[in-house]
C-alpha atoms as a PDB file:
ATOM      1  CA  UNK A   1     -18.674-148.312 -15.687  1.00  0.00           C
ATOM      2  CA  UNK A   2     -20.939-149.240 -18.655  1.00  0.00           C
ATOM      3  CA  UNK A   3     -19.300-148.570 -22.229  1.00  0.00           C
ATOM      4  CA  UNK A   4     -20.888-146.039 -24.394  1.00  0.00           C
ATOM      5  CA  UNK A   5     -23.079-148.103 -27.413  1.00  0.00           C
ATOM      6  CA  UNK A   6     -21.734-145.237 -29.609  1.00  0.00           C
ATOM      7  CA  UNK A   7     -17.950-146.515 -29.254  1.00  0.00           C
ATOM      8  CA  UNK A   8     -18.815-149.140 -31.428  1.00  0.00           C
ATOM      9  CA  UNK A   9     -20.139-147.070 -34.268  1.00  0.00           C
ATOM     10  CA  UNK A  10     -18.503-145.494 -36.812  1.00  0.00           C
ATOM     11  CA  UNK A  11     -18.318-141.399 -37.027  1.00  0.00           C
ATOM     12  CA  UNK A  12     -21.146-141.546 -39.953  1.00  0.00           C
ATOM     13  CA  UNK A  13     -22.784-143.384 -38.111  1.00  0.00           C
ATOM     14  CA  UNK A  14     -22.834-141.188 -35.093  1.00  0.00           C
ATOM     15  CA  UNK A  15     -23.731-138.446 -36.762  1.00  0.00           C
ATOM     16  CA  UNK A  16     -26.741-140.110 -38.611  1.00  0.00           C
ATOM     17  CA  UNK A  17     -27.801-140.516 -34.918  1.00  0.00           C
ATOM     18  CA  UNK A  18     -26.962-137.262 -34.244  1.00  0.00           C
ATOM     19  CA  UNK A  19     -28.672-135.596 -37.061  1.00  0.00           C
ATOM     20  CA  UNK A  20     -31.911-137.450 -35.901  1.00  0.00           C
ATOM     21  CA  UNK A  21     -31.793-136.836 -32.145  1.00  0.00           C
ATOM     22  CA  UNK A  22     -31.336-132.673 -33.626  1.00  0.00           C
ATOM     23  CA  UNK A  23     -34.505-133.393 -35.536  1.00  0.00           C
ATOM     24  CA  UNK A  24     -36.371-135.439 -32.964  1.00  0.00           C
ATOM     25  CA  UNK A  25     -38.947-136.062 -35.267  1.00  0.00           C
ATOM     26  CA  UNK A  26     -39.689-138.951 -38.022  1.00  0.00           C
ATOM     27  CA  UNK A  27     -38.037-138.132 -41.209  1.00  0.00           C
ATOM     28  CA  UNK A  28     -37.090-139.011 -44.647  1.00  0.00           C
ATOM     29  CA  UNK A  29     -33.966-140.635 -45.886  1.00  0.00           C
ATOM     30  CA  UNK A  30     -34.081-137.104 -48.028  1.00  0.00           C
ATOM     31  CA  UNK A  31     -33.772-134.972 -44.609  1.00  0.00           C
ATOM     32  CA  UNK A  32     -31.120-136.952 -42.795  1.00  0.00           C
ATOM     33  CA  UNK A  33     -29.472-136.377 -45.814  1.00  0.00           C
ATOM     34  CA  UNK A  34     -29.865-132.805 -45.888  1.00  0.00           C
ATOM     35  CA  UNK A  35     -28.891-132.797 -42.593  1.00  0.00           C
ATOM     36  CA  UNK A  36     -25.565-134.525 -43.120  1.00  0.00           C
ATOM     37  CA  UNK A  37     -24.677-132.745 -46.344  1.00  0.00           C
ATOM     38  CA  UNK A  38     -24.553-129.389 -44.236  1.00  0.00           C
ATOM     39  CA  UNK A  39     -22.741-131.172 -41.022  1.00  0.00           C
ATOM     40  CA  UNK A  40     -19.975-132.104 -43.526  1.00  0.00           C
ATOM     41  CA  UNK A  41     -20.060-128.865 -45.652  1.00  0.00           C
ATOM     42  CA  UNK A  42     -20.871-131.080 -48.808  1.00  0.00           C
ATOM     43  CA  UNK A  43     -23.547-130.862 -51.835  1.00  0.00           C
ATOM     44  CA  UNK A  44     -24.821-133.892 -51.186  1.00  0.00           C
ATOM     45  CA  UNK A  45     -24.331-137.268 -48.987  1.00  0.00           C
ATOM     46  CA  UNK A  46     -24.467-140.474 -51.654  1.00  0.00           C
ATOM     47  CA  UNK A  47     -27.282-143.040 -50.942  1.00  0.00           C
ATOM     48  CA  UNK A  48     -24.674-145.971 -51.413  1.00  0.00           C
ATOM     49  CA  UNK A  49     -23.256-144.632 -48.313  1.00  0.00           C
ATOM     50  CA  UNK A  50     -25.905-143.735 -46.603  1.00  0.00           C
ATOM     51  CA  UNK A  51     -28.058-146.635 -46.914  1.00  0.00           C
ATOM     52  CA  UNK A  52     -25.757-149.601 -45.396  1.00  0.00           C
ATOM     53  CA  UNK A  53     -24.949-147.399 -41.995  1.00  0.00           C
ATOM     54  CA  UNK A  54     -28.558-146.149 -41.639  1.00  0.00           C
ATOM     55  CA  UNK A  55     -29.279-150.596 -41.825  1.00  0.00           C
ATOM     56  CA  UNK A  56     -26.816-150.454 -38.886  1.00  0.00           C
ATOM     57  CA  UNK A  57     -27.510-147.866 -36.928  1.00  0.00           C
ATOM     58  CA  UNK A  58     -31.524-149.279 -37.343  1.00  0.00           C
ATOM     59  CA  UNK A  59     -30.019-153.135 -36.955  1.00  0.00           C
ATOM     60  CA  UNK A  60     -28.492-151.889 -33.433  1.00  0.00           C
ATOM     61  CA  UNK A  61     -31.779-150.035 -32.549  1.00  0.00           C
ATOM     62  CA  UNK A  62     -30.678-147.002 -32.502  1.00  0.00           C
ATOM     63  CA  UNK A  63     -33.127-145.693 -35.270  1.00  0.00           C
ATOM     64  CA  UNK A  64     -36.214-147.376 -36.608  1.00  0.00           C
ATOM     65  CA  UNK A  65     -37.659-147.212 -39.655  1.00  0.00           C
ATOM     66  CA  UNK A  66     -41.426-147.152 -40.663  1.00  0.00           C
ATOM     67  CA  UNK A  67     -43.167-147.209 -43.707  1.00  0.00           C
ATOM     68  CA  UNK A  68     -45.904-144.524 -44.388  1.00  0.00           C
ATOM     69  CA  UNK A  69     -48.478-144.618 -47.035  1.00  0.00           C
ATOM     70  CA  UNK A  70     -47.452-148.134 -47.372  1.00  0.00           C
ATOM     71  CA  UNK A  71     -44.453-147.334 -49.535  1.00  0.00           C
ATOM     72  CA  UNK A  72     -42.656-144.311 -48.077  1.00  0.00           C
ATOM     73  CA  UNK A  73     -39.610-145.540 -45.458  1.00  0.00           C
ATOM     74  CA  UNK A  74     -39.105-142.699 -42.681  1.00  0.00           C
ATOM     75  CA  UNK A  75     -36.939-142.531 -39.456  1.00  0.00           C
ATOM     76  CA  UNK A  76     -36.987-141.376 -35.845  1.00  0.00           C
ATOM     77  CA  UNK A  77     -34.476-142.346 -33.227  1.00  0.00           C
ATOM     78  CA  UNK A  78     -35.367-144.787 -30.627  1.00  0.00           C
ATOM     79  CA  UNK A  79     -35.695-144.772 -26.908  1.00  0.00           C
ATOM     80  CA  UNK A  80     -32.209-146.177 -27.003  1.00  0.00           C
ATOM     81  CA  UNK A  81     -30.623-143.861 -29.375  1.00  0.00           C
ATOM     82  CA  UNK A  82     -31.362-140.829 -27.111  1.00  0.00           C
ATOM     83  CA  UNK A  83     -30.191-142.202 -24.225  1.00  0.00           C
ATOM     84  CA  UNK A  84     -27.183-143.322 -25.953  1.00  0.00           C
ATOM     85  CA  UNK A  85     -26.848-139.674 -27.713  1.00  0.00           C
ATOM     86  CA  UNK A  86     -27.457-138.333 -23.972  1.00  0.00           C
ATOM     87  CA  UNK A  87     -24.737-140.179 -22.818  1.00  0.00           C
ATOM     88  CA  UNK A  88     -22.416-139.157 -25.516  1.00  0.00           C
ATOM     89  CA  UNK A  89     -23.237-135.757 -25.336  1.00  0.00           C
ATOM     90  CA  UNK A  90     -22.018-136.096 -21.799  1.00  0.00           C
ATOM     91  CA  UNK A  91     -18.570-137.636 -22.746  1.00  0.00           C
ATOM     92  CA  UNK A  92     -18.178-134.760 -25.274  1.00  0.00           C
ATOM     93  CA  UNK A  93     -19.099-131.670 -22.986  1.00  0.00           C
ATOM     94  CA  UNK A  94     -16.243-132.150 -20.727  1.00  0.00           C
END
């Protein structure tokens, strides 16, 4: 039995994945955000922790980043971060 690639993730950083596979669409920093301040019933989600586990979850290749108009950093989840959210969906509908 393979191991889930989310196992090794921390929650936030699960849910950054989460918030993206929702969205399924490239994205600001801003709108994950957005997205993450209303999972976790806050005002607003700090960049200093959002930042370092969006590097992760991008560093495992779970997201990836791209720059538009040369200066503007978005996000989309990967190939690999769906099936990985697919699979973890799975494991949490039972």
């Amino acid at each position: 039995m393979n191991k889930n690639p989310f196992s090794e993730l921390a929650s936030f950083q699960r849910d950054i994945i989460i918030v993206l596979g929702n969205m399924n669409k490239i994205v600001s920093a801003n709108e994950i955000s957005k997205n993450l301040a209303e999972m976790y019933d806050t005002d607003k989600i700090h960049s200093g922790r959002l930042y370092p586990n969006l590097n992760t979850v991008i560093s495992e290749g779970f997201v990836e980043r791209q720059l538009h108009d040369k200066r503007i950093e978005m996000y989309k989840i990967t190939p690999k971060g769906m099936k990985a959210l697919k699979q973890y969906n799975s494991l949490t509908d039972c």
